[in-house]
N, C-alpha and C. Protein backbone atom coordinates (compact mmCIF):
# COMPACT_ATOMS: atom_id res chain seq x y z
N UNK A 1 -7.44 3.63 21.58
CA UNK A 1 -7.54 4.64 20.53
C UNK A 1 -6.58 4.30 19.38
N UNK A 2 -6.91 4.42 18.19
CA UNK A 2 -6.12 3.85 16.96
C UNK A 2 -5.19 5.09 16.71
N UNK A 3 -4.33 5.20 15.81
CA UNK A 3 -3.55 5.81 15.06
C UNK A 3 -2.94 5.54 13.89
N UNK A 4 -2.66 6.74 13.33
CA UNK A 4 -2.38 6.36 11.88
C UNK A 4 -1.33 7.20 11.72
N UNK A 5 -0.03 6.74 11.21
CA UNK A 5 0.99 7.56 11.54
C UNK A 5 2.14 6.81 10.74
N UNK A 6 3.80 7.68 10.52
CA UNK A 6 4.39 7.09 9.35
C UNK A 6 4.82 5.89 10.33
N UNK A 7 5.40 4.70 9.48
CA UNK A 7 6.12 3.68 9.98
C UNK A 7 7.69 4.04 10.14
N UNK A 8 8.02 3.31 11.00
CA UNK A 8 9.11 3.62 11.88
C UNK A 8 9.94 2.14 12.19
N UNK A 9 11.16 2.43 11.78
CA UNK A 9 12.22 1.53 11.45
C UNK A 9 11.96 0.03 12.76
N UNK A 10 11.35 0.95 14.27
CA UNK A 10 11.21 -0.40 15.23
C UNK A 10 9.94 -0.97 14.74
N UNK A 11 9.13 -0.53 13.98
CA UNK A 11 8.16 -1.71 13.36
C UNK A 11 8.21 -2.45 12.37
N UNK A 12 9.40 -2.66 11.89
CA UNK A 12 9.54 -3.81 10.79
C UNK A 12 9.37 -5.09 11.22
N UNK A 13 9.08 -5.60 12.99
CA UNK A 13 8.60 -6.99 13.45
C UNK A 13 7.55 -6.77 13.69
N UNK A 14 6.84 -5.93 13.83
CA UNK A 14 5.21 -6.03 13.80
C UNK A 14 4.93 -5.99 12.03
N UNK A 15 5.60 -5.99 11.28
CA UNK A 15 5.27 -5.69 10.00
C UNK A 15 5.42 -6.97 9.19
N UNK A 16 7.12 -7.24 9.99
CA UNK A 16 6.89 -9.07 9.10
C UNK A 16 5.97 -9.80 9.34
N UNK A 17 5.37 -9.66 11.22
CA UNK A 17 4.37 -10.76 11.63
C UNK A 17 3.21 -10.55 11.10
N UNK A 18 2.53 -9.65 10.45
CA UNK A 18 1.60 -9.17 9.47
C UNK A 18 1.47 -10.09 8.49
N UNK A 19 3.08 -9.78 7.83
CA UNK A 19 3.41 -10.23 6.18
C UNK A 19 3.20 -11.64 6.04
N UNK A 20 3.81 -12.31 7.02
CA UNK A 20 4.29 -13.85 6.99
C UNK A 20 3.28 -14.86 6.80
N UNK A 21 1.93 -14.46 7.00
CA UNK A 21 1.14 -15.34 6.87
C UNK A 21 0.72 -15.29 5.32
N UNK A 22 0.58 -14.21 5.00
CA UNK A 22 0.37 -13.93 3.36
C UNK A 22 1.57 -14.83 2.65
N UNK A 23 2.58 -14.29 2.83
CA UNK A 23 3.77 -15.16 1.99
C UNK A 23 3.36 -16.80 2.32
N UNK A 24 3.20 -17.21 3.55
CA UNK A 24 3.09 -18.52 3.50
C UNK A 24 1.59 -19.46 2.96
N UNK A 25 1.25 -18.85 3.68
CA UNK A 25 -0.72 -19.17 3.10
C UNK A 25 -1.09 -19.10 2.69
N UNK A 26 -1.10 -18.07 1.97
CA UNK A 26 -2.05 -17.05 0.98
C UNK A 26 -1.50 -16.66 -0.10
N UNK A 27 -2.31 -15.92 -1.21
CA UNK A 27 -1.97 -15.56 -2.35
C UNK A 27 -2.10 -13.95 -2.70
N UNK A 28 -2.05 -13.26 -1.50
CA UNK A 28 -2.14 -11.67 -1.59
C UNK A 28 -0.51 -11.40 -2.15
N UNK A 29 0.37 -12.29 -1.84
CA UNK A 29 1.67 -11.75 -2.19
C UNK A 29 1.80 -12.95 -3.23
N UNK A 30 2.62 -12.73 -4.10
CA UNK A 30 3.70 -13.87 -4.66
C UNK A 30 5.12 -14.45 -4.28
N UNK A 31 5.16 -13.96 -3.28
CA UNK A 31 6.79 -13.56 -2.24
C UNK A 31 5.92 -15.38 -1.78
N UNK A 32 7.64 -16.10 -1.75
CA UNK A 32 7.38 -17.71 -1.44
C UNK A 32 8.02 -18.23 -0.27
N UNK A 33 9.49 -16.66 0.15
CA UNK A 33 9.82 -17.40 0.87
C UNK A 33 9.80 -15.66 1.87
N UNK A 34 9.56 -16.22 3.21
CA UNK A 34 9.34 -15.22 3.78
C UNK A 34 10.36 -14.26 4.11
N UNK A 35 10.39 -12.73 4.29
CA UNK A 35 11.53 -12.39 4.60
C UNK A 35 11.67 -12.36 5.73
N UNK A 36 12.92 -12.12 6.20
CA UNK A 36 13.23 -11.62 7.39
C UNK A 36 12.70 -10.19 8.27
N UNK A 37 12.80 -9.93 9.47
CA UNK A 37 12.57 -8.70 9.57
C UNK A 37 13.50 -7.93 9.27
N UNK A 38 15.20 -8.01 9.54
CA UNK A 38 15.77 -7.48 8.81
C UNK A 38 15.39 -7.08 7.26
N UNK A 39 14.61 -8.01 6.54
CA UNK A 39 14.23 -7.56 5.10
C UNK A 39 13.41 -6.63 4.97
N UNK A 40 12.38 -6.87 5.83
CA UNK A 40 11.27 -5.86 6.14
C UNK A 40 11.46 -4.34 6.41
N UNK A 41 13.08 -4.40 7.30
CA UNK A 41 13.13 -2.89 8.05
C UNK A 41 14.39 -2.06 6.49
N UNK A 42 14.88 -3.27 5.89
CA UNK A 42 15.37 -2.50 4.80
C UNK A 42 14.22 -2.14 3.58
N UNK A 43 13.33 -2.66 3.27
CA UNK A 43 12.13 -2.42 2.27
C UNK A 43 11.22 -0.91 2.79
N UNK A 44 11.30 -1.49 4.17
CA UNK A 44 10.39 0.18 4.55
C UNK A 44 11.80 1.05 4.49
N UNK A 45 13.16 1.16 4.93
CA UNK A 45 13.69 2.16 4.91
C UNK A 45 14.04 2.89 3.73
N UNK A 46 14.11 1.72 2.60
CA UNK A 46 14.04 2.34 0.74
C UNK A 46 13.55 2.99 0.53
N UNK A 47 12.35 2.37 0.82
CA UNK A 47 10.69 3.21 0.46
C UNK A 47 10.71 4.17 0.82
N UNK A 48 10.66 4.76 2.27
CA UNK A 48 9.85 5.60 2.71
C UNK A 48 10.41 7.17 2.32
N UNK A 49 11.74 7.00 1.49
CA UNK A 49 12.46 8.68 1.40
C UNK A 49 11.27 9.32 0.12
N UNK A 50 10.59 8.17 -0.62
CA UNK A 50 10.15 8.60 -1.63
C UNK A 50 8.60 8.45 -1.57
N UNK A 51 8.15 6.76 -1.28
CA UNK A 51 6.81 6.88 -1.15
C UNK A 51 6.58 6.85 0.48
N UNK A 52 5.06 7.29 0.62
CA UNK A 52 4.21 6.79 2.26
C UNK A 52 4.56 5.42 2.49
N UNK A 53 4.58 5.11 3.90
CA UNK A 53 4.41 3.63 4.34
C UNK A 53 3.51 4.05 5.85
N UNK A 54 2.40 3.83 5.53
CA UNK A 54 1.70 4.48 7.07
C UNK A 54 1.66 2.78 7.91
N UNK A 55 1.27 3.42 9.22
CA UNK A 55 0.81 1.93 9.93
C UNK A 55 -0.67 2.44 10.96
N UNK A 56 -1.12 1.66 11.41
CA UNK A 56 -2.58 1.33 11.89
C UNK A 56 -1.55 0.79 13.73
N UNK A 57 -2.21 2.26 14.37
CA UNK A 57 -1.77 1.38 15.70
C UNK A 57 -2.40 1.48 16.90
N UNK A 58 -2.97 0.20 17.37
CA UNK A 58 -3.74 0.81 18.81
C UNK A 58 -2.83 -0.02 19.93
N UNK A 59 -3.03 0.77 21.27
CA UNK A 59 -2.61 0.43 21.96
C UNK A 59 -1.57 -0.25 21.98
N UNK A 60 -0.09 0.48 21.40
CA UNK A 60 1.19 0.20 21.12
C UNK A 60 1.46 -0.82 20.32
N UNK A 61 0.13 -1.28 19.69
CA UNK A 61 0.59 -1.92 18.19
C UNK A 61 0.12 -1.97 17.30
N UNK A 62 0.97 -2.16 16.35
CA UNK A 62 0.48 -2.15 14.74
C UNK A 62 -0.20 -3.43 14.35
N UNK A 63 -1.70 -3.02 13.42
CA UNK A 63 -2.28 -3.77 13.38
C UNK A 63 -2.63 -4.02 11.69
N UNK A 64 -2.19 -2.71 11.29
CA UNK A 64 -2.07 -3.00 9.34
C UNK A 64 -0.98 -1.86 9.06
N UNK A 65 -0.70 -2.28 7.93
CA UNK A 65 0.33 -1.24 7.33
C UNK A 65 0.17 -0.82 5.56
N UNK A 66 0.36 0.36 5.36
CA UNK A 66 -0.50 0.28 4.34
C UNK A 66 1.07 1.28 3.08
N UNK A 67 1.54 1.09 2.11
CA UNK A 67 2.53 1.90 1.38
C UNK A 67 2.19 1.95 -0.39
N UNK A 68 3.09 2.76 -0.39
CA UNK A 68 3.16 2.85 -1.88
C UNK A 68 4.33 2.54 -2.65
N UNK A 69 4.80 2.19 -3.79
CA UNK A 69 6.24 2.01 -4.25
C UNK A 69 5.73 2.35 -5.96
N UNK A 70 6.95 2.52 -6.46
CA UNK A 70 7.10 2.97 -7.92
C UNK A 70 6.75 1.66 -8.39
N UNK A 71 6.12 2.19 -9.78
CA UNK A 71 5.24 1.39 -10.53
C UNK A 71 5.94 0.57 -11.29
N UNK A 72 7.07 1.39 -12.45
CA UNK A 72 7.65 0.64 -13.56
C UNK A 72 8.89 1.44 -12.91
N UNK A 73 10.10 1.32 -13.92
CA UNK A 73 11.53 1.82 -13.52
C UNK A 73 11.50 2.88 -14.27
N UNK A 74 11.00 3.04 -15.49
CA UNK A 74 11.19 4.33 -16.66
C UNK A 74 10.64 5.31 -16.31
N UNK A 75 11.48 6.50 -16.04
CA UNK A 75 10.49 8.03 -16.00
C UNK A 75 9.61 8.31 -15.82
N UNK A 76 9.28 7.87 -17.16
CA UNK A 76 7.82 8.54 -17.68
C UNK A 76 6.55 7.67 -16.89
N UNK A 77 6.55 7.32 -16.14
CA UNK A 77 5.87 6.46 -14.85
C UNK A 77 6.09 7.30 -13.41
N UNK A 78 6.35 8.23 -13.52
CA UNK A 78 6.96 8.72 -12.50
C UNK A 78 5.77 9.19 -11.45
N UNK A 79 4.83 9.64 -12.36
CA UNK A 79 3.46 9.88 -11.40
C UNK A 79 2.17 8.73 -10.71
N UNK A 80 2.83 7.74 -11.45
CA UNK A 80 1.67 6.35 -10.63
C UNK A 80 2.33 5.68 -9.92
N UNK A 81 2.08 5.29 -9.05
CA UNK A 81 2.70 4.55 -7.65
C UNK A 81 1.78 2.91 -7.41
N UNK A 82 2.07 1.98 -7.26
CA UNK A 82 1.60 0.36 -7.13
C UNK A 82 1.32 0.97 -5.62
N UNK A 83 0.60 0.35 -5.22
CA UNK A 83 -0.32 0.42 -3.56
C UNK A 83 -0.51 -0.93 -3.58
N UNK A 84 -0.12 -1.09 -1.84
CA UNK A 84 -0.22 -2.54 -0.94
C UNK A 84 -1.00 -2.14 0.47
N UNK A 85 -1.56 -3.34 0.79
CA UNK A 85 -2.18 -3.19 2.53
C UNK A 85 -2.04 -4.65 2.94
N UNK A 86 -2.04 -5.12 4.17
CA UNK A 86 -1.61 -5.96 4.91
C UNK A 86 -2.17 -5.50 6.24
N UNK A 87 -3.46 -6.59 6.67
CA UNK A 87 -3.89 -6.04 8.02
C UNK A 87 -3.84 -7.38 8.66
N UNK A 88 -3.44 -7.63 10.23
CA UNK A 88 -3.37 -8.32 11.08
C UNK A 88 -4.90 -8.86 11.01
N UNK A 89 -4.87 -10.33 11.32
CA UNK A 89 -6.09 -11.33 11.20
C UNK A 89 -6.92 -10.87 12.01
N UNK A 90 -6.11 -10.31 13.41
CA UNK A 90 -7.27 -10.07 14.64
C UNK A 90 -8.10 -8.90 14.23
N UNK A 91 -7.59 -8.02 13.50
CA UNK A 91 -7.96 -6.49 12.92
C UNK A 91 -8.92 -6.25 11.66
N UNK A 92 -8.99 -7.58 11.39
CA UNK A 92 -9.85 -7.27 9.91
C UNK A 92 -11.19 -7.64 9.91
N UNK A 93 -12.02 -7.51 9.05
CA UNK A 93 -13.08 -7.10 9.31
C UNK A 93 -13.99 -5.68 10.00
N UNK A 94 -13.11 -4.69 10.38
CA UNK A 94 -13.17 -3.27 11.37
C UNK A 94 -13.36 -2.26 10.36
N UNK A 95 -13.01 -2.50 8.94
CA UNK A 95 -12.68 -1.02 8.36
C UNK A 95 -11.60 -0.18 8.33
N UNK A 96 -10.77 -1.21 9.12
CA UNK A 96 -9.29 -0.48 8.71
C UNK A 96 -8.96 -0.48 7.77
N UNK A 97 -8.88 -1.20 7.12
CA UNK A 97 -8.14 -1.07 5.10
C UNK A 97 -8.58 0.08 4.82
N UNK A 98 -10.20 0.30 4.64
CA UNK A 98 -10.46 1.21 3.91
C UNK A 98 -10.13 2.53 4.53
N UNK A 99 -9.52 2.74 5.95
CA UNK A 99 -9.61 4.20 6.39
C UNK A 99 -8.31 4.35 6.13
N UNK A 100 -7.08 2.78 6.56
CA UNK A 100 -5.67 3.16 6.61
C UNK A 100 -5.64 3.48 5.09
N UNK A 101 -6.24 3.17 3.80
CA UNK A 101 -6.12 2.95 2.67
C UNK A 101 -6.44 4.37 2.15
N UNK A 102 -7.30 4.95 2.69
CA UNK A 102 -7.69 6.23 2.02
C UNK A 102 -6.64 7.25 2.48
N UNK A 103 -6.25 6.91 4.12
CA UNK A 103 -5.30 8.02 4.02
C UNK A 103 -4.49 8.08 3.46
N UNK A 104 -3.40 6.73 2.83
CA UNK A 104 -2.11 6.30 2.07
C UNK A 104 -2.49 7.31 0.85
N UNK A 105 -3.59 7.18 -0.17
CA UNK A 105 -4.24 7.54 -0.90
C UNK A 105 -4.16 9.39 -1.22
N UNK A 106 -4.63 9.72 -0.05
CA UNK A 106 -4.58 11.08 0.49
C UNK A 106 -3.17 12.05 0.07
N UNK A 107 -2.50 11.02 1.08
CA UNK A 107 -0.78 11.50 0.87
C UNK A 107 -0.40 11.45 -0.27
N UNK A 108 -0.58 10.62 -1.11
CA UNK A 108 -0.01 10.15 -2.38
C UNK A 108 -0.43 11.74 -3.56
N UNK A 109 -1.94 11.53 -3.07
CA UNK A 109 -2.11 13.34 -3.80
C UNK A 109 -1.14 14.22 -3.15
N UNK A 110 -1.23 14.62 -1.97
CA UNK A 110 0.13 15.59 -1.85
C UNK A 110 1.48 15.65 -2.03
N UNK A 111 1.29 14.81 -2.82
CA UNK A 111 3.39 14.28 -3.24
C UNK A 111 3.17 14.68 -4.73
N UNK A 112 1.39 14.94 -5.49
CA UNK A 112 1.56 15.12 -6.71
C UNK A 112 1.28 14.01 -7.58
N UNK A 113 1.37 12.63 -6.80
CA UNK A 113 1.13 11.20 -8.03
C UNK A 113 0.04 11.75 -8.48
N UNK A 114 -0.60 11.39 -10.14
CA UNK A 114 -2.22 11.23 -10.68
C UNK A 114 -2.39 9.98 -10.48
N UNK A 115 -1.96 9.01 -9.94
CA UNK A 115 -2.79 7.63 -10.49
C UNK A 115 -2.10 6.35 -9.33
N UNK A 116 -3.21 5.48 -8.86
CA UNK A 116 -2.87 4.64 -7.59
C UNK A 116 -3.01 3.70 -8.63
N UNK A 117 -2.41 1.96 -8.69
CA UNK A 117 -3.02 1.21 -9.27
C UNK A 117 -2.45 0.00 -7.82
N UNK A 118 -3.86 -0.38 -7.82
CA UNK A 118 -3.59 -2.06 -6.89
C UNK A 118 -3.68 -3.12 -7.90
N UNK A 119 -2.83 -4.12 -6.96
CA UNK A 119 -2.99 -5.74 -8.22
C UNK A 119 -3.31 -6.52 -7.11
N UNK A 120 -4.21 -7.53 -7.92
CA UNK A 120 -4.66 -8.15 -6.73
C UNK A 120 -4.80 -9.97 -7.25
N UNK A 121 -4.67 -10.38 -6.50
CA UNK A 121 -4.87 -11.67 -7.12
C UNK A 121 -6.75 -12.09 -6.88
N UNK A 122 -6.69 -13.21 -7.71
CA UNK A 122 -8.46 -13.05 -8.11
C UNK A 122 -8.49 -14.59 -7.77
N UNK A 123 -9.38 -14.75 -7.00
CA UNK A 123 -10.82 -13.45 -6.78
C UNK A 123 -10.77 -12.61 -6.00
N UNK A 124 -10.20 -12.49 -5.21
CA UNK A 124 -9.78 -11.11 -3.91
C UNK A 124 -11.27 -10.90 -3.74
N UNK A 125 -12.14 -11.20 -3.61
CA UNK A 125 -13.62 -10.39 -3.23
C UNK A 125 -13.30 -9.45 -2.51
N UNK A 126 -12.32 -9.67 -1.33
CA UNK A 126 -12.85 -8.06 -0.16
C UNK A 126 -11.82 -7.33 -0.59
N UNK A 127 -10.85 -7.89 -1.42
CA UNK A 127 -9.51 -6.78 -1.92
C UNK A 127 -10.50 -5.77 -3.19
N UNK A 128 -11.10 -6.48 -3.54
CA UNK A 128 -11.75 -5.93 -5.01
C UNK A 128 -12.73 -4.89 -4.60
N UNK A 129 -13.96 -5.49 -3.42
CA UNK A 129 -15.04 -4.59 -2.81
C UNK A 129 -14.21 -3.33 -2.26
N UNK A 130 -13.11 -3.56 -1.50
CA UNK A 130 -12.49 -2.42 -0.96
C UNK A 130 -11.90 -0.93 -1.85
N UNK A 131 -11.08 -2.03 -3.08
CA UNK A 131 -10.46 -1.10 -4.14
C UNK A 131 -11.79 -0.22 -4.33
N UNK A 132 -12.30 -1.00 -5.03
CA UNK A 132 -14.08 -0.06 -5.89
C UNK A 132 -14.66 0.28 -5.09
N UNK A 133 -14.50 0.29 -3.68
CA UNK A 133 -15.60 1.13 -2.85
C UNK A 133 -14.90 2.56 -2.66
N UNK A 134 -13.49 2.49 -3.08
CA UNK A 134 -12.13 3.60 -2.80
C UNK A 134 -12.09 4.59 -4.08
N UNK A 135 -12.91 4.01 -5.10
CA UNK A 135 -12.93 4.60 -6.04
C UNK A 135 -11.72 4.18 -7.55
N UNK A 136 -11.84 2.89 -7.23
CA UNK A 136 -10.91 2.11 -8.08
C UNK A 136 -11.39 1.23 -9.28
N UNK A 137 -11.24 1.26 -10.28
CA UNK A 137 -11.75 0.99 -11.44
C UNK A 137 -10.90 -0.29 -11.95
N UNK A 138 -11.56 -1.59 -12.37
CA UNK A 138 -11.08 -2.35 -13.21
C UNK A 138 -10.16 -1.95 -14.91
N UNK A 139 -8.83 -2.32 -14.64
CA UNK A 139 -7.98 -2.25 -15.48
C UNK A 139 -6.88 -3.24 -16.43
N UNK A 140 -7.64 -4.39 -15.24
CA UNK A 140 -7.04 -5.35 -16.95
C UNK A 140 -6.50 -6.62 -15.52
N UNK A 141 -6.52 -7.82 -16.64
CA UNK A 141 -5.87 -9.26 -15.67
C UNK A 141 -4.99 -9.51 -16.89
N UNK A 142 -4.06 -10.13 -15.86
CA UNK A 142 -3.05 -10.80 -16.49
C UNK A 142 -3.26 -12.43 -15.93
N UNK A 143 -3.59 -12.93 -17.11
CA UNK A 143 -4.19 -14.71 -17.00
C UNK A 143 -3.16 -15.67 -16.31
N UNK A 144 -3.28 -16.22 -15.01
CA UNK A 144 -2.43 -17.61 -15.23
C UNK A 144 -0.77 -16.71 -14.78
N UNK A 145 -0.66 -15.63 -14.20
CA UNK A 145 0.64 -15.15 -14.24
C UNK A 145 1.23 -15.22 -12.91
N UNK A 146 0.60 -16.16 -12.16
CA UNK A 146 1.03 -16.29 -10.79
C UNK A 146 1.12 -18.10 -10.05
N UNK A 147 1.94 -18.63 -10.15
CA UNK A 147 2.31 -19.84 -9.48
C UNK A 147 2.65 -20.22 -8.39
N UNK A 148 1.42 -19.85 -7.37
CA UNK A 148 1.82 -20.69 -5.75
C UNK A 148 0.64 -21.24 -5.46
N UNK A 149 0.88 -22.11 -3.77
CA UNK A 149 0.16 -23.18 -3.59
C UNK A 149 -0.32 -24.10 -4.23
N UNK A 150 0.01 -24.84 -5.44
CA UNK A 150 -0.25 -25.39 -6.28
C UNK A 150 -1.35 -25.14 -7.61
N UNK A 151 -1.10 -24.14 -7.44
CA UNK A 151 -2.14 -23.85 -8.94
C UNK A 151 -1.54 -22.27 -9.14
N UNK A 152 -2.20 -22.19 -10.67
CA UNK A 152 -2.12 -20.97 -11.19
C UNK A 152 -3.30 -19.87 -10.89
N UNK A 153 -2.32 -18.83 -10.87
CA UNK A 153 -3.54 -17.26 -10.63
C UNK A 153 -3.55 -16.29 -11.21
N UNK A 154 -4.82 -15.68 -11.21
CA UNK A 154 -4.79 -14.76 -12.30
C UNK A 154 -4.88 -13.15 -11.47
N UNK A 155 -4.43 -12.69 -12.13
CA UNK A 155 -3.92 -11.45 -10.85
C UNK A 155 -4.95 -9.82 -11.73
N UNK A 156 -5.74 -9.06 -11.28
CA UNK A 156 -6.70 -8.16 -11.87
C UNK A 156 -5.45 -6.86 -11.66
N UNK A 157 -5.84 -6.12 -12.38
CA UNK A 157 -5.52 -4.91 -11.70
C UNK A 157 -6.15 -3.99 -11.61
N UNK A 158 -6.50 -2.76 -10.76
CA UNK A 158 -7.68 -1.79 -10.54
C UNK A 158 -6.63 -0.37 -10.50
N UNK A 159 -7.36 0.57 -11.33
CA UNK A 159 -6.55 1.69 -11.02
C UNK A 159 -7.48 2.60 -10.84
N UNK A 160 -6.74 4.00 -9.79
CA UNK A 160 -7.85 4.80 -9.77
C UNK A 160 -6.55 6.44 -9.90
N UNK A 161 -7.52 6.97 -10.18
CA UNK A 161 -6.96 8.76 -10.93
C UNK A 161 -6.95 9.52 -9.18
N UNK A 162 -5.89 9.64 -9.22
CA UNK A 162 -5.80 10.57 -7.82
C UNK A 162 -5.81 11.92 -7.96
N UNK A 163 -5.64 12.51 -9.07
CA UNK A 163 -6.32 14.00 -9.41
C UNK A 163 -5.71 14.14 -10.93
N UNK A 164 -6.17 15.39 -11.60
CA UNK A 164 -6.08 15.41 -12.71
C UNK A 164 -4.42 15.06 -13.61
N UNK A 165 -3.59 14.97 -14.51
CA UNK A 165 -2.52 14.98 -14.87
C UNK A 165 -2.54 16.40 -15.67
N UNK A 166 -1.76 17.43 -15.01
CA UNK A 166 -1.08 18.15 -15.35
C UNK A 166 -0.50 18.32 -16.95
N UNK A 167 -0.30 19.23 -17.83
CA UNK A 167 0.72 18.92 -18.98
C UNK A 167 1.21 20.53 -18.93
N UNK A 168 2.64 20.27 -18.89
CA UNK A 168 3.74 18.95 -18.36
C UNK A 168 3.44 19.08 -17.24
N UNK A 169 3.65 17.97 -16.33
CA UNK A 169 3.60 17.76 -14.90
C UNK A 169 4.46 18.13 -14.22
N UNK A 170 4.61 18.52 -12.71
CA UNK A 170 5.24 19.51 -12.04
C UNK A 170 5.83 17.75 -11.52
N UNK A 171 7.11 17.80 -10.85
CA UNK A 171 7.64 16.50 -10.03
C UNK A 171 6.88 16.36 -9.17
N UNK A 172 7.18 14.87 -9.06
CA UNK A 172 6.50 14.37 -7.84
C UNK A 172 6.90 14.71 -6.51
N UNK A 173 6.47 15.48 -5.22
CA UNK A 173 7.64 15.97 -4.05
C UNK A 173 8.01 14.03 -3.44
N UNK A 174 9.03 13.86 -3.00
CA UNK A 174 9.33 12.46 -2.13
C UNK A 174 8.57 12.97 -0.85
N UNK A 175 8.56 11.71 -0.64
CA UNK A 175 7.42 11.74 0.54
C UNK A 175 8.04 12.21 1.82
N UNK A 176 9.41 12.44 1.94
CA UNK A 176 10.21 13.04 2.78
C UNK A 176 10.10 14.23 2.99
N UNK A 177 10.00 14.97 1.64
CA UNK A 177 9.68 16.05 2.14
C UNK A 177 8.50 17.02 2.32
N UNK A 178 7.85 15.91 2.41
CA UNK A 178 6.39 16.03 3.55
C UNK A 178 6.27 16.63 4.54
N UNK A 179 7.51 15.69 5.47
CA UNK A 179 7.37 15.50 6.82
C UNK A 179 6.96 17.28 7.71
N UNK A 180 7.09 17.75 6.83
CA UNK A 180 6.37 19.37 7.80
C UNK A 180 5.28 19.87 6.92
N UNK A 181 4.87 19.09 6.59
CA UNK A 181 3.39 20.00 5.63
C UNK A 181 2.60 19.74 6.33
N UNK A 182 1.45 20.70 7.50
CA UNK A 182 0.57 20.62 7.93
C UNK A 182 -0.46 19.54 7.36
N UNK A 183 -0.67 19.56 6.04
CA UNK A 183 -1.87 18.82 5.62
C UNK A 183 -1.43 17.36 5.95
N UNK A 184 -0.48 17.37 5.69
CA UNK A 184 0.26 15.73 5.84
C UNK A 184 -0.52 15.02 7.32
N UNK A 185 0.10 16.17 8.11
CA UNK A 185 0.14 15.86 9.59
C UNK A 185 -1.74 16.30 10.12
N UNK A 186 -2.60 16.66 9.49
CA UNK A 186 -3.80 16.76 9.38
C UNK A 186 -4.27 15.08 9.03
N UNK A 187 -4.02 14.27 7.66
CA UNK A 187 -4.61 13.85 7.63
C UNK A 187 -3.95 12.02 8.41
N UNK A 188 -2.82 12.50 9.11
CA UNK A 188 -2.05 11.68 9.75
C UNK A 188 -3.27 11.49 10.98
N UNK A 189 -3.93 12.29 11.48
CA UNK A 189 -4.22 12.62 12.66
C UNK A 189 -5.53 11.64 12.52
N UNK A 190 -6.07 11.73 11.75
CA UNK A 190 -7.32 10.94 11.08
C UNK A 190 -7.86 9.34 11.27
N UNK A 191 -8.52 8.72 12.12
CA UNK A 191 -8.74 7.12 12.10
C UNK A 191 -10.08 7.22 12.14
């Protein structure tokens, strides 16, 4: 039976062994040199006072992990959040992205963000089918702005409106103080 539930400081080694193949192989990250899990369990512990970091887990392990982090550093950004996913090789192809992805999504409305944006490097076909099947809209490439494995990449970005923007907008709640809102724990429950 799967679960979907927050991440938790003892999964930052199921989280690097996720990551590590991307950093080394692949071009989902631009990260060249891999981190540590120590790096891993300090990145989720930053994160998580403010944005979601959910994980995907069956049978006592995590099999994707899915978060959010602040977009730009200035203020006035304060309501759009950058979104990442990372699913284990054995795990993909199932439909996890899109379910762990919608719930990340979910939460992100109850904290108040209006706006998710993913970046993806291109061609991403199943990163791209997934975004736009989520309700994610093409928003612009930046040409040639990415240098690994020996060539250059061009990285898209897709954004999508997570509910209306407010004027003026009420704060964003941190995702901490979530942790007792029924709905939270409703759509935690969800795979």
């Amino acid at each position: 039976m799967a679960t979907i539930r927050i991440a938790r400081e003892q999964d930052a080694e199921a989280i690097h062994a996720i990551y590590a193949p991307h950093v080394t192989d692949g071009v989902a990250t631009f990260e060249n040199v891999v981190p540590g899990t120590a790096a891993m369990r300090e990145r989720l512990l930053a994160r998580l006072p403010l944005y979601p970091w959910l994980v995907w887990e069956e049978a006592g392990a995590v099999l994707a992990y899915a978060y959010a982090g602040r977009f730009r550093e200035r203020a006035a950004y304060d309501w759009i959040a950058e979104t990442s996913i990372y699913v284990h090789p054995s795990a993909q192809r199932r439909g996890i992205a899109r379910r762990l992805y919608g719930v990340l999504l979910d939460a992100m409305r109850l904290q108040g963000l209006t706006q998710a944006v993913g970046v993806i490097t291109l061609p991403g076909t199943a990163s791209v089918a997934m975004h736009e099947a989520l309700g994610f809209a093409p928003a612009g490439v930046w040409r040639q702005s990415g240098w690994k494995l020996g060539q250059w990449w061009d990285v898209g970005v897709w954004q999508k409106e997570l509910q209306p923007a407010a004027c003026p907008p009420a704060p964003v709640r941190p995702f901490a103080a979530l942790a007792g809102d029924p709905a939270l724990h409703a759509l935690l429950g969800r795979t």
